[in-house]
Protein backbone atom coordinates (compact mmCIF):
# COMPACT_ATOMS: atom_id res chain seq x y z
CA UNK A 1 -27.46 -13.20 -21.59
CA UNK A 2 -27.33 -9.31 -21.35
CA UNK A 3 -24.75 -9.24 -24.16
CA UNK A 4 -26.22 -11.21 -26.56
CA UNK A 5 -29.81 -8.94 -25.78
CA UNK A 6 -27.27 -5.92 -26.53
CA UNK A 7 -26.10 -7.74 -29.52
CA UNK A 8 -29.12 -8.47 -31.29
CA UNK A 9 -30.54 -4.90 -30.27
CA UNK A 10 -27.51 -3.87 -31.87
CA UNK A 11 -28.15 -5.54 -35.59
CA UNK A 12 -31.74 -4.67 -35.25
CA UNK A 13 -30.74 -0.81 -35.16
CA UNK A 14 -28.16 -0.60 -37.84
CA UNK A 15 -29.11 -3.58 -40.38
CA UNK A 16 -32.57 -4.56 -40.29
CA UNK A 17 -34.25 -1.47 -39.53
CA UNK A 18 -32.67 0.48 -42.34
CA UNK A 19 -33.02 -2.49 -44.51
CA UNK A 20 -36.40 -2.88 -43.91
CA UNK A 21 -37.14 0.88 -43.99
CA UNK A 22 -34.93 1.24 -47.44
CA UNK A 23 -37.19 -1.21 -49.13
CA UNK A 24 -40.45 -0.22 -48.12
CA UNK A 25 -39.55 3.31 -48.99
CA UNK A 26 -38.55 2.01 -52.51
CA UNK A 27 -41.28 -0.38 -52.88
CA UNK A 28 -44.58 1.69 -51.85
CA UNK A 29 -43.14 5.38 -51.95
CA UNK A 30 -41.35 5.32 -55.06
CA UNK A 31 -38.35 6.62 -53.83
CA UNK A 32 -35.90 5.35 -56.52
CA UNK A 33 -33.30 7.81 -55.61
CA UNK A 34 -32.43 5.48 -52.89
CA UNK A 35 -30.98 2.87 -55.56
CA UNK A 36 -27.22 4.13 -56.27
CA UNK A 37 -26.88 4.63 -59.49
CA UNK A 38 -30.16 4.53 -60.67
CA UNK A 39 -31.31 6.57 -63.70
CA UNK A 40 -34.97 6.19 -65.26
CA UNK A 41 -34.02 6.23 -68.37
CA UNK A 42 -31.14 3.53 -68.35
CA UNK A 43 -34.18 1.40 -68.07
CA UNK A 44 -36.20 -1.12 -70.03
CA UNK A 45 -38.68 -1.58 -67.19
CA UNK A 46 -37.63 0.65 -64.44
CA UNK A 47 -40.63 -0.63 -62.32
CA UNK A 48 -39.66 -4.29 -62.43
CA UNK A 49 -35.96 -3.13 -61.82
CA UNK A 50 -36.99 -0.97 -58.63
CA UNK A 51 -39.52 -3.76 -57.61
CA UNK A 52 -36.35 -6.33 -57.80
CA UNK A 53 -34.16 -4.25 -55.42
CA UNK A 54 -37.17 -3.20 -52.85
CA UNK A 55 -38.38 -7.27 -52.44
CA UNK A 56 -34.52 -8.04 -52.41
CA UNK A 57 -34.15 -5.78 -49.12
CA UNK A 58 -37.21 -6.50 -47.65
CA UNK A 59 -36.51 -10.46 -47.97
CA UNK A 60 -32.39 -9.45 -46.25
CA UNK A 61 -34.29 -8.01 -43.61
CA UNK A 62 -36.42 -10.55 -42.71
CA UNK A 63 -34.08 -13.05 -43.19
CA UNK A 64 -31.62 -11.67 -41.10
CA UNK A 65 -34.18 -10.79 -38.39
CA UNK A 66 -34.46 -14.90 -37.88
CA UNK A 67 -30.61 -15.26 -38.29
CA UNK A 68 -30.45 -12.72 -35.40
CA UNK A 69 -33.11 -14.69 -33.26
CA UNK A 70 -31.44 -17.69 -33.59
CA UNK A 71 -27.90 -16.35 -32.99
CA UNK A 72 -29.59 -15.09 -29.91
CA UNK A 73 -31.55 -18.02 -28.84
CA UNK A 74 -27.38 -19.68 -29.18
CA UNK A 75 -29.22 -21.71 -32.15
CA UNK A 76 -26.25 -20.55 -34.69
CA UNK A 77 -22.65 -20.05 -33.53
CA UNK A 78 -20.80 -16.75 -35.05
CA UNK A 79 -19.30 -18.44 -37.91
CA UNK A 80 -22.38 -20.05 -38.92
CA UNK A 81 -24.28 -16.62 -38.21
CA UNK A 82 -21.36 -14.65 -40.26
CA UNK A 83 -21.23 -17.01 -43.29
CA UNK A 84 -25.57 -16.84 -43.68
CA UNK A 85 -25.38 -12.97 -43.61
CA UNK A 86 -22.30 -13.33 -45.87
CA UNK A 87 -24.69 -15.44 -48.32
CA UNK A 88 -27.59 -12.76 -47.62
CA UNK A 89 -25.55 -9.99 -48.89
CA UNK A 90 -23.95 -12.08 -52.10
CA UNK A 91 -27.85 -12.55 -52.64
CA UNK A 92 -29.06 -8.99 -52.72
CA UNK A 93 -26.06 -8.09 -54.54
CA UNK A 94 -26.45 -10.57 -57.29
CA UNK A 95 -29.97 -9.59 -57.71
CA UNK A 96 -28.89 -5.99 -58.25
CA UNK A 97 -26.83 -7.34 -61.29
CA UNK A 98 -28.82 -9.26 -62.33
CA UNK A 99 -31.73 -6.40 -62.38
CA UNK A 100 -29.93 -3.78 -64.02
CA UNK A 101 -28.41 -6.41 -66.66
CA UNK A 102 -31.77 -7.47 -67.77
CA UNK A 103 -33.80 -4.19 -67.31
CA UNK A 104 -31.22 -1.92 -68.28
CA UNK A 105 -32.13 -0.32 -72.29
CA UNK A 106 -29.67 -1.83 -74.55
């Protein structure tokens, strides 16, 4: 029981928290230089584009936050919990191409 409390303490620390604090920061600060690569004007609609990637992280960090519970609560087993963050991350990643393919200035 410990372990899996030291487990979930430890993905709450160094993935959702920086996550979460990443896409707040990006979202309702404006702090675009967070986004690698990002240049305003390489952009159609750099708003929408910075919007995109701040929902994207917020939405990984909630989502993994319930993974996490459940992996805890022995709801998901590791390969179950390792292929739904593996889907996560292909999700926030495709949404950054996709984002900078349609906002980008052509």
């Amino acid at each position: 029981m410990l372990e899996s409390i030291i487990e979930a303490l430890f993905i709450l620390a160094f993935a959702i928290l920086p996550c979460a604090i990443c896409g707040y920061l990006i979202i309702f600060k404006g702090r675009r230089g967070l986004i690698t690569g990002y240049k305003e004007g390489s952009f159609s609609k750099p708003k929408a584009f910075v919007k995109s990637i701040g929902i994207s992280l917020l939405l990984f960090a909630i989502c993994l936050t319930i993974i996490a519970y459940f992996w805890h609560l022995n709801l998901l087993s590791e390969k179950q919990m390792s292929s739904s963050v593996l889907l996560l991350v292909i999700a926030v990643l495709l949404n950054y191409v996709y984002g900078y393919v349609k906002y980008r200035k052509k």
